[in-house]
C-alpha atoms as a PDB file:
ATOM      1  CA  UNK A   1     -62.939  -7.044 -71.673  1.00  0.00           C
ATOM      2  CA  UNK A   2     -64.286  -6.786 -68.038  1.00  0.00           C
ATOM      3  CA  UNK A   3     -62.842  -3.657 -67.655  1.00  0.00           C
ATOM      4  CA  UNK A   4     -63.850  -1.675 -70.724  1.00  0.00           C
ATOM      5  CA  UNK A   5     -67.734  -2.765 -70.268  1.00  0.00           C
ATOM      6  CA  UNK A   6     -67.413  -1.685 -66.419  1.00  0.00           C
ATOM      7  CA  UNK A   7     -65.773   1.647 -67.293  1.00  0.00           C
ATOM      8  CA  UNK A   8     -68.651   2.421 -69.966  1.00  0.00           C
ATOM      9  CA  UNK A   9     -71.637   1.501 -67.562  1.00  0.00           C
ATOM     10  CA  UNK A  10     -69.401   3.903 -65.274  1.00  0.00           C
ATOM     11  CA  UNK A  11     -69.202   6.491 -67.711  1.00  0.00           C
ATOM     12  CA  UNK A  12     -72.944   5.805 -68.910  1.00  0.00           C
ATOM     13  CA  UNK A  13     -73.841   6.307 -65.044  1.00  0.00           C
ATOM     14  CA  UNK A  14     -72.124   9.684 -64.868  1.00  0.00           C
ATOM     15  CA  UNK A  15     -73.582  11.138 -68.236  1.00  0.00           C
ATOM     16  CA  UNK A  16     -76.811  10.502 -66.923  1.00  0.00           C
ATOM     17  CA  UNK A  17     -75.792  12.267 -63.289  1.00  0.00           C
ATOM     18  CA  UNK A  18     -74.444  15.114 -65.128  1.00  0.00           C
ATOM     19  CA  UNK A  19     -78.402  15.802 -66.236  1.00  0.00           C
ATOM     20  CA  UNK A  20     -79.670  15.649 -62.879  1.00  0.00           C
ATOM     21  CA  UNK A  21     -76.196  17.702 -61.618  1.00  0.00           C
ATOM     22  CA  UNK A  22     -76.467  20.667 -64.273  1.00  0.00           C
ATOM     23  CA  UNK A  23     -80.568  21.631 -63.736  1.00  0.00           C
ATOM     24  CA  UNK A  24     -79.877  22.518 -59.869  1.00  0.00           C
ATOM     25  CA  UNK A  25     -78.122  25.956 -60.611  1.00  0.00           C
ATOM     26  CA  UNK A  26     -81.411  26.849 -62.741  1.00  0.00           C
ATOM     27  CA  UNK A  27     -83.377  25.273 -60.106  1.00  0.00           C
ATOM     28  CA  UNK A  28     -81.903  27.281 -57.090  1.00  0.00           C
ATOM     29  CA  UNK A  29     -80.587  30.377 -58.292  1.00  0.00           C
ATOM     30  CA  UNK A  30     -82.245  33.730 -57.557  1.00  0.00           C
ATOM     31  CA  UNK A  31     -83.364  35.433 -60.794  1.00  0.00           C
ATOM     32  CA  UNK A  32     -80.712  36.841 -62.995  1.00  0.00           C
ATOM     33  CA  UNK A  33     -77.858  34.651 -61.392  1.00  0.00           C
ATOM     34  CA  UNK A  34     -78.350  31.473 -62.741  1.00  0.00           C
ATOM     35  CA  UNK A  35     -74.866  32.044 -64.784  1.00  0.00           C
ATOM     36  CA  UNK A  36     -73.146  33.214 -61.634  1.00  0.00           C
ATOM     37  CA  UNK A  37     -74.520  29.684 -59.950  1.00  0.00           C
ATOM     38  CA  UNK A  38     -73.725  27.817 -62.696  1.00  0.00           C
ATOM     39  CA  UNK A  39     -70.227  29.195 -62.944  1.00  0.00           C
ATOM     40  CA  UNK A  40     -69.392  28.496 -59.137  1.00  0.00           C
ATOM     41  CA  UNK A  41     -70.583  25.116 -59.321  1.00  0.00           C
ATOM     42  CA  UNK A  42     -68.400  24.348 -62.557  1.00  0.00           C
ATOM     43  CA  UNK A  43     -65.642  25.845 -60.948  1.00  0.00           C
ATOM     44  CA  UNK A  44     -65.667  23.576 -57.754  1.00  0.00           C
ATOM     45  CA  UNK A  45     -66.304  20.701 -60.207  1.00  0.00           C
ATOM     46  CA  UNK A  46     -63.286  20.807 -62.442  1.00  0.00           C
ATOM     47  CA  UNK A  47     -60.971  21.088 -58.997  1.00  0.00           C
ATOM     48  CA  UNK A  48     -61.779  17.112 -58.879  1.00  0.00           C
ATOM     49  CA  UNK A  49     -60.472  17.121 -63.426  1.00  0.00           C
ATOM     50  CA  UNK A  50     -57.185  19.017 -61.921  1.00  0.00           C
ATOM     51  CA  UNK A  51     -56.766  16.565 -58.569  1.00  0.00           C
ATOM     52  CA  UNK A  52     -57.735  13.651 -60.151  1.00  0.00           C
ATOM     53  CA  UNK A  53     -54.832  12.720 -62.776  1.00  0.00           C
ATOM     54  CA  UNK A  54     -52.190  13.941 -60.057  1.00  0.00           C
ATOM     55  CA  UNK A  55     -53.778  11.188 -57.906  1.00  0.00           C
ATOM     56  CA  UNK A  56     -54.130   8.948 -60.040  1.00  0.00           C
ATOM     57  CA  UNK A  57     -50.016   9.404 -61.096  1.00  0.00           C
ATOM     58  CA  UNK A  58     -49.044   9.287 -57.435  1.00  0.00           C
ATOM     59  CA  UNK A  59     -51.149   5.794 -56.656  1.00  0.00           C
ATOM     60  CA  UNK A  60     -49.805   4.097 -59.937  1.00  0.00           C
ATOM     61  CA  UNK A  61     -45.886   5.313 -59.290  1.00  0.00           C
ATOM     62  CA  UNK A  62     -45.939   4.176 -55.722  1.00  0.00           C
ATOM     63  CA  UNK A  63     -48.142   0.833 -56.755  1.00  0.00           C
ATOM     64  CA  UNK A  64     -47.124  -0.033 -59.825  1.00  0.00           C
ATOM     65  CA  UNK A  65     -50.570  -1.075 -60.249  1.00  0.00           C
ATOM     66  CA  UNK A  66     -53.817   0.030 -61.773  1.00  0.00           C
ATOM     67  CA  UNK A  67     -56.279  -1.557 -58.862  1.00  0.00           C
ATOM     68  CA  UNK A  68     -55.444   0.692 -56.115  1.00  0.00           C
ATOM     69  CA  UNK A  69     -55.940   3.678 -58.250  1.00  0.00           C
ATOM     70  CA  UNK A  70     -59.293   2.611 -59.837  1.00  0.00           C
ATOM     71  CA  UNK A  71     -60.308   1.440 -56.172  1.00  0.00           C
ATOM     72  CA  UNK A  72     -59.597   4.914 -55.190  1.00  0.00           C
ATOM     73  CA  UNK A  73     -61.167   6.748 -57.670  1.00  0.00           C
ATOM     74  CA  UNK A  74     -64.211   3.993 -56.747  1.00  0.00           C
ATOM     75  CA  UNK A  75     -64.585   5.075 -53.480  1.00  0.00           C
ATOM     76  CA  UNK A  76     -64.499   8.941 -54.117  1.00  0.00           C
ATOM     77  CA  UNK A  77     -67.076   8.615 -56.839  1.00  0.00           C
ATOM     78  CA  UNK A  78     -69.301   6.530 -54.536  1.00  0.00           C
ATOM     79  CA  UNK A  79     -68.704   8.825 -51.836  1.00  0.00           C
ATOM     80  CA  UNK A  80     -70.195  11.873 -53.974  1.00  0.00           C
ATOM     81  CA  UNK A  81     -72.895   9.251 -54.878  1.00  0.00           C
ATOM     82  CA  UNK A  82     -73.159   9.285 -50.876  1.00  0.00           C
ATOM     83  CA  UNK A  83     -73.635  12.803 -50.777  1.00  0.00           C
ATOM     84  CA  UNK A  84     -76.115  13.612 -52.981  1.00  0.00           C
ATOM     85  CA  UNK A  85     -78.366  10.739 -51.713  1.00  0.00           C
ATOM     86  CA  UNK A  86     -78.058  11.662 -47.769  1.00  0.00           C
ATOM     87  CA  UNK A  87     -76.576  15.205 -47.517  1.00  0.00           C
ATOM     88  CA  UNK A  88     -78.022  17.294 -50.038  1.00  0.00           C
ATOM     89  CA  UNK A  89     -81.338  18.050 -48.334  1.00  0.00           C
ATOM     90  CA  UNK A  90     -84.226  19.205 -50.375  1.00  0.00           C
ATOM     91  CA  UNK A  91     -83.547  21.763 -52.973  1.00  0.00           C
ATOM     92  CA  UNK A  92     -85.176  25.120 -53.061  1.00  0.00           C
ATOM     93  CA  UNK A  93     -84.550  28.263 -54.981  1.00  0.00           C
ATOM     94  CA  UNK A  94     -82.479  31.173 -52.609  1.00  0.00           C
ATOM     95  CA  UNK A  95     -84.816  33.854 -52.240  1.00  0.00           C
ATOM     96  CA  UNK A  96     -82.870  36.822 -51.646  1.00  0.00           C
ATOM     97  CA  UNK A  97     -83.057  38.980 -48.738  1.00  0.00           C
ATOM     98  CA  UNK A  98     -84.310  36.120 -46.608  1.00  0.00           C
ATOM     99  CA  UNK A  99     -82.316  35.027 -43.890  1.00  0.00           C
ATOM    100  CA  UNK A 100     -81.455  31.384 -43.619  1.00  0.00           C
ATOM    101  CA  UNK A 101     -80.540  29.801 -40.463  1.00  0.00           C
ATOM    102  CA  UNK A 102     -77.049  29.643 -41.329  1.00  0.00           C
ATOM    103  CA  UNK A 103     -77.187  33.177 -41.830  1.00  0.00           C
ATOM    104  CA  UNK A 104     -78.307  33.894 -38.061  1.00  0.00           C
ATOM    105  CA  UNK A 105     -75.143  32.375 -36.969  1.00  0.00           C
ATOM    106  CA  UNK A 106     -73.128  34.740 -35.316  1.00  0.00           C
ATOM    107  CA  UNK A 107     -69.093  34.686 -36.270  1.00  0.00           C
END
């Protein structure tokens, strides 16, 4: 019974994330590539829906054990947490034509 309230407070956590997740593409795109942003950024996303299950298989056929999966799958999703908290920086729209800094670098 543990387990199925902790997996819905989980899964109440990331509906709410996916709110904050889906408004940065409109909040950073340059004008008329919202869609484009928006596309990218579901793209990355689902590579986690395709890695995920194979994962998951692999930890619970070499474990024979649920734990070390859901610990796994713990510490990625707290990672990303970790991300977004420290990493992301503050979020501005991409102005086009402007050089960044990271632009400037020279390959």
């Amino acid at each position: 019974m543990l387990s199925i309230a902790l997996l819905s407070v989980s899964y109440a956590g990331l509906t709410t994330a996916a709110c904050a997740i889906w408004s940065l593409p409109g909040d950073v795109a340059p004008p008329n590539m919202t869609s484009i942003a928006g596309g990218l950024q579901n793209c990355v996303s689902n590579i986690g829906g395709i890695l995920g299950p194979i994962v998951t298989g692999f930890i619970i056929t070499s474990t024979h054990s649920f734990i070390p999966a859901l610990l796994v799958s713990g510490a990625v999703t707290l990672a990303g947490a970790l991300t977004y908290l420290f990493w992301l920086g503050k979020v501005e729209p991409i102005i086009p034509g402007v050089d960044s800094p990271s632009s400037q670098l020279s390959l």
